[in-house]
Protein backbone atom coordinates (compact mmCIF):
# COMPACT_ATOMS: atom_id res chain seq x y z
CA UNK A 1 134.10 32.38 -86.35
CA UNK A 2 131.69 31.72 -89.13
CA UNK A 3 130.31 28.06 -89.69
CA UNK A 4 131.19 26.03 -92.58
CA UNK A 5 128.40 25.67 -94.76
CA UNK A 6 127.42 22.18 -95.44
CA UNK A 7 127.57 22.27 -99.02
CA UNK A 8 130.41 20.60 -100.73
CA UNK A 9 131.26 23.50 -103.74
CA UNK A 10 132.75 20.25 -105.95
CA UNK A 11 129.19 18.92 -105.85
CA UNK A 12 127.82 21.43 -106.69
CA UNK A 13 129.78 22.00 -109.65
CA UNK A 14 129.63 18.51 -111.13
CA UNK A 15 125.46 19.14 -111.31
CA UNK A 16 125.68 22.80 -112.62
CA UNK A 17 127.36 21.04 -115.15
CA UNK A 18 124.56 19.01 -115.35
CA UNK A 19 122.22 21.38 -115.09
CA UNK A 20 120.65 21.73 -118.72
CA UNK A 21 120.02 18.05 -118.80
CA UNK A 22 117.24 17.61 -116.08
CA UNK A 23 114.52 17.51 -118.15
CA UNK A 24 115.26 15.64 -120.95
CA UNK A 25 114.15 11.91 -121.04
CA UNK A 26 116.98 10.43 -122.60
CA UNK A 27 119.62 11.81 -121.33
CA UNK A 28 122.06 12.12 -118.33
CA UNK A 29 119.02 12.30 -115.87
CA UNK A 30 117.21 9.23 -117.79
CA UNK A 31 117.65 6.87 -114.79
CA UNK A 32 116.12 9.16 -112.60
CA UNK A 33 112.84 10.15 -114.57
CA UNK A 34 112.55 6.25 -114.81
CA UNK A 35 112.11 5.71 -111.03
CA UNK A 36 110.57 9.32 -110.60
CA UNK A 37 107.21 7.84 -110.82
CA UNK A 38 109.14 4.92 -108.12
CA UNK A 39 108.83 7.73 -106.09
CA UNK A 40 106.00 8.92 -105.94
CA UNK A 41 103.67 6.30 -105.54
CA UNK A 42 106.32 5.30 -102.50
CA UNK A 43 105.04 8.74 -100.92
CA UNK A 44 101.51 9.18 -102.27
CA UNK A 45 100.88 5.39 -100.69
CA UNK A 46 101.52 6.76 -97.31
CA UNK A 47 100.81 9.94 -96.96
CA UNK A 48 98.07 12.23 -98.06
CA UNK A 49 99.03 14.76 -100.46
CA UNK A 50 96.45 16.98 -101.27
CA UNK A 51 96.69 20.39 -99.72
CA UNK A 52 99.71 19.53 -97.34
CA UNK A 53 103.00 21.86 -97.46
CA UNK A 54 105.79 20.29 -98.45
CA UNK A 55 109.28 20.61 -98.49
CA UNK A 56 111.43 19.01 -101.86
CA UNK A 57 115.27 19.61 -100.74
CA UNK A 58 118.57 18.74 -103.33
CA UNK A 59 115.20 19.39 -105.58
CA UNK A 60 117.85 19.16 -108.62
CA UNK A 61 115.75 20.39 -111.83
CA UNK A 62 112.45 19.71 -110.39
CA UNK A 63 111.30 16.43 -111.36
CA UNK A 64 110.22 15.28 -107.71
CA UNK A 65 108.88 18.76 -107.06
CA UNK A 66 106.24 19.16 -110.10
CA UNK A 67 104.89 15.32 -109.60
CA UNK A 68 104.19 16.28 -106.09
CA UNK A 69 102.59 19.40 -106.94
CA UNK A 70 100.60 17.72 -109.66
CA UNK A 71 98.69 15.68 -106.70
CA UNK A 72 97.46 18.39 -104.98
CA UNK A 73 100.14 19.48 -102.91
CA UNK A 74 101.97 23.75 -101.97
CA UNK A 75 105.68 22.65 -102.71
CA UNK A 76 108.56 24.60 -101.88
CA UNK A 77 112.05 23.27 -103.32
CA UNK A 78 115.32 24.08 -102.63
CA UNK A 79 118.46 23.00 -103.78
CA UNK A 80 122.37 24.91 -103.89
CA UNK A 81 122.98 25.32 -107.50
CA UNK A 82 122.05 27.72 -108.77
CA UNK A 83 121.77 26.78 -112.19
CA UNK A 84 119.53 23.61 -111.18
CA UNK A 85 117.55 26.11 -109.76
CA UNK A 86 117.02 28.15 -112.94
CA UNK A 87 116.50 25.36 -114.87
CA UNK A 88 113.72 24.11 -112.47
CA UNK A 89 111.90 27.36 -112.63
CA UNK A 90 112.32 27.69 -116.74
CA UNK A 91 110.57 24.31 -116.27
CA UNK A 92 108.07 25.42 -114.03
CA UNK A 93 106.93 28.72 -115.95
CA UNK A 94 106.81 26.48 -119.26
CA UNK A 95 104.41 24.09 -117.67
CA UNK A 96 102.68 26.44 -115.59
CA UNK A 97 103.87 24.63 -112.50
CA UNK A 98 102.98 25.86 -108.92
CA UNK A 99 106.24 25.04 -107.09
CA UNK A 100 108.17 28.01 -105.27
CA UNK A 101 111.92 27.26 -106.01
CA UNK A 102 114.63 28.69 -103.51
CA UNK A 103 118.25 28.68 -104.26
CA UNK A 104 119.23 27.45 -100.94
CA UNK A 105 119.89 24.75 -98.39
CA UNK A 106 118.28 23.37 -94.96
CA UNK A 107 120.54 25.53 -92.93
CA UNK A 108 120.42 28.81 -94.74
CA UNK A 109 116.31 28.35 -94.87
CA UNK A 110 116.08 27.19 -91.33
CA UNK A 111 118.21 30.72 -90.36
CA UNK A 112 116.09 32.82 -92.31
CA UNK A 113 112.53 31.08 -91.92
CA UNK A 114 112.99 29.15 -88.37
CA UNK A 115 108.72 29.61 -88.01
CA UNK A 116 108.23 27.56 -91.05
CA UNK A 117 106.83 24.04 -90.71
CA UNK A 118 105.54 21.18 -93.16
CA UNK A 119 103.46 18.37 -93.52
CA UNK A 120 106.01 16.85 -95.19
CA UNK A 121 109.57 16.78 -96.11
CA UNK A 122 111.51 14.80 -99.12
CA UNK A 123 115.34 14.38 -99.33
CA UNK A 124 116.00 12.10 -102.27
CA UNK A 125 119.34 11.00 -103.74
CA UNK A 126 120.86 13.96 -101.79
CA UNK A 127 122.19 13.30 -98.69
CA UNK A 128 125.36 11.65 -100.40
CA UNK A 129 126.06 14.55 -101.87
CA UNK A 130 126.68 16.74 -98.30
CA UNK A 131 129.62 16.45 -96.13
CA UNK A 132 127.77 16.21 -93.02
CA UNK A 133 124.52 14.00 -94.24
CA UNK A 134 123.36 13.92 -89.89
CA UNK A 135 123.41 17.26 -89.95
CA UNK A 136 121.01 17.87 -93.02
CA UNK A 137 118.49 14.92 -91.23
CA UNK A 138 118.92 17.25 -87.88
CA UNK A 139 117.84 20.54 -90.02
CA UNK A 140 114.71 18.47 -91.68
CA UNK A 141 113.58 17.52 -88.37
CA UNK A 142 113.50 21.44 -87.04
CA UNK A 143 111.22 21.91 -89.90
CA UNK A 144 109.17 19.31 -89.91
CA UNK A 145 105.72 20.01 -88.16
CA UNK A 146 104.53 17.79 -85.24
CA UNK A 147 103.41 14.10 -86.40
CA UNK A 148 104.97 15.24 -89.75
CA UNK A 149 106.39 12.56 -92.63
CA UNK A 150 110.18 12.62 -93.46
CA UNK A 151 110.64 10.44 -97.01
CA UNK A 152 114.80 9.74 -97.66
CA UNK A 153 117.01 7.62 -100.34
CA UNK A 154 120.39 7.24 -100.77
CA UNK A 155 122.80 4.34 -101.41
CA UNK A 156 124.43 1.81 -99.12
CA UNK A 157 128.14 1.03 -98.53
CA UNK A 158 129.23 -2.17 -99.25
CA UNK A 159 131.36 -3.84 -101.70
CA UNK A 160 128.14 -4.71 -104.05
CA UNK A 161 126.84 -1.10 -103.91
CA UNK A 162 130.29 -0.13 -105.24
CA UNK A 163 130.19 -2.50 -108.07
CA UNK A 164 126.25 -1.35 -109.01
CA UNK A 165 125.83 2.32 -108.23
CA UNK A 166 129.66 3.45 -109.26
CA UNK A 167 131.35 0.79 -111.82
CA UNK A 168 128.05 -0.75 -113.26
CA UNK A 169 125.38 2.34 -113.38
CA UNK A 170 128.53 5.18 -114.82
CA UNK A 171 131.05 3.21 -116.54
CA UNK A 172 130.06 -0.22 -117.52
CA UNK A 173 125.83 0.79 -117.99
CA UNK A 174 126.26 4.70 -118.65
CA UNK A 175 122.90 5.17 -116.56
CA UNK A 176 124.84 8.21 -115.04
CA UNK A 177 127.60 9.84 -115.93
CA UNK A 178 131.34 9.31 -114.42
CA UNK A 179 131.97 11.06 -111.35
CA UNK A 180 128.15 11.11 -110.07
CA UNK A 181 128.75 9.28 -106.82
CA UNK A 182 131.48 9.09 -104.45
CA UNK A 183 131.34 5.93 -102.86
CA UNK A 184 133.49 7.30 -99.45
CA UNK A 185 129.92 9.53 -98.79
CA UNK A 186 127.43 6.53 -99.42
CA UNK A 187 125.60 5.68 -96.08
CA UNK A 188 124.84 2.27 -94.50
CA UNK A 189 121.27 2.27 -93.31
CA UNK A 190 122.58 1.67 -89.98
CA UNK A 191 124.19 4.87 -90.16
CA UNK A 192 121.36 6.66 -91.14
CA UNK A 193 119.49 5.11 -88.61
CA UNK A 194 121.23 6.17 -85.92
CA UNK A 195 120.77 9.62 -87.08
CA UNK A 196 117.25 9.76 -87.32
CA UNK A 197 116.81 8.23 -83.60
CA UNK A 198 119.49 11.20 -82.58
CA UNK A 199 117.23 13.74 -84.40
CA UNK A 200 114.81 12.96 -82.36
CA UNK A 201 112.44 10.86 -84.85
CA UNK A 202 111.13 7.36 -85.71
CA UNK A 203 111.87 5.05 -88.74
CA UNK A 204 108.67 3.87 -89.88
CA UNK A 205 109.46 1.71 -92.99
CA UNK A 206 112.54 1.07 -94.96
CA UNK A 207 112.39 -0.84 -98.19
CA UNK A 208 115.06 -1.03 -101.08
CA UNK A 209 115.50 0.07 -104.86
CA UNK A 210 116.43 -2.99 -107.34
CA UNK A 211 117.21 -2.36 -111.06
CA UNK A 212 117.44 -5.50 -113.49
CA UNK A 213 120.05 -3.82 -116.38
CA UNK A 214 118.28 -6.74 -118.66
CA UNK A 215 114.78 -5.53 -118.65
CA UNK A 216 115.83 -1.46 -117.73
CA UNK A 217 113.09 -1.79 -115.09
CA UNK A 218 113.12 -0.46 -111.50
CA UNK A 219 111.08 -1.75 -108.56
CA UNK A 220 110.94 -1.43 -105.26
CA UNK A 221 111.76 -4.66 -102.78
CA UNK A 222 113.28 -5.98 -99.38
CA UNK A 223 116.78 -5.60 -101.21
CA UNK A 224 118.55 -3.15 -99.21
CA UNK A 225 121.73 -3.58 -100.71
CA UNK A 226 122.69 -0.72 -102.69
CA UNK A 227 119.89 1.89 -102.96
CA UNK A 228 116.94 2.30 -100.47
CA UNK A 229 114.24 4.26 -99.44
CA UNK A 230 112.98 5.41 -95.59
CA UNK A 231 109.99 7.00 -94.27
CA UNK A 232 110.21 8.68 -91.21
CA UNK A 233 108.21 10.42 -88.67
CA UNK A 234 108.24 13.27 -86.49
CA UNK A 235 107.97 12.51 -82.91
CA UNK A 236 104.90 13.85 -80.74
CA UNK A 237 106.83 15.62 -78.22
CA UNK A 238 103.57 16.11 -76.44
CA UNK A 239 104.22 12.32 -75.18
């Protein structure tokens, strides 16, 4: 019997859709190439990027991937649509970017390249798009190298994340556009927690994302409440 993939084909869909969009500043992506450099400086603060291998998955059009690779480090992205993908490497020929796209996922890579390990391993705004988000946290781990850094975000679930992240930032805002988020697949930090610990690694630091729809500025903060941020770590089996 042949295992469901665990890629939900509606998700990927609603972001080919998307897909010529990525790179411009102002449009359905704006709210992401705002906290973009958000994320970066949350990984660059902590880890050392210069020379290490990393891994960008649900790399969407690239934006993550090329800032990375800017500081010094050998990217690989993947991501499951294919027409992100395209768009990521139009993007990455124009601006003579180093990153190796892969139209793929964790599973599918980890089945075809089980020897492969890195440094380091981002999974941003993705793992509420998957239908099993423990099981994508399980594949990062297997190819994450020993003492290796794990960087995640998603959303919460509560009643305030619902009112921010679906009704305020895609119909009342318009930072993203209806039907982004599902707020049945947004994950409590408990929740993601627990599978980190069952994936046999450690949660380091966890800190949230706040927006102030006033100012249209992002920071980062102890507000956990809607979206967050976690850095992870690989644990030294050797112990």
């Amino acid at each position: 019997m042949t295992k469901k993939q665990n890629i939900d084909p509606k998700e990927i869909e609603k972001f080919d859709e998307l897909a010529k969009t990525w790179w411009d500043t102002k449009g359905d992506f704006k709210s992401l190439h705002q906290i973009n450099p958000i994320r970066v400086s949350f990984i660059e603060k902590r880890v050392d990027l210069r020379s290490k291998k990393i891994l960008d998955v649900g790399c969407g059009g690239g934006l993550l991937s090329e800032a990375l690779s800017n500081l010094g480090a050998e990217v690989t992205a993947i991501d499951a649509s294919e027409k992100t993908i395209n768009i990521a490497k139009a993007h990455a020929k124009e601006v003579n970017s180093k990153v190796h796209y892969l139209k793929t996922s964790t599973e599918e890579f980890l089945n075809k390249r089980p020897e492969l390990k890195f440094d380091v391993i981002t999974c941003l705004e993705m793992l509420e798009h998957v239908p099993e988000p423990s099981q994508t946290i399980k594949e990062c781990a297997s190819l994450l190298s020993e003492n290796g850094d794990l960087f995640l975000s998603t959303i919460n679930r509560n009643p305030r994340s619902y009112l921010f992240a679906v009704l305020g930032a895609e119909y009342i805002l318009n930072l993203l556009p209806k039907g982004t988020h599902d707020y049945s697949k947004f994950i409590k930090p408990s929740e993601l927690s627990r599978w980190i610990r069952a994936a046999n690694l450690n949660l380091i630091e966890i800190i949230g994302l706040s927006y102030n729809p006033i100012t249209d500025n992002y920071w980062l903060g102890a507000d956990i409440g809607v979206n967050y941020f976690m850095h992870v770590k690989k644990v030294d089996e050797s112990y």
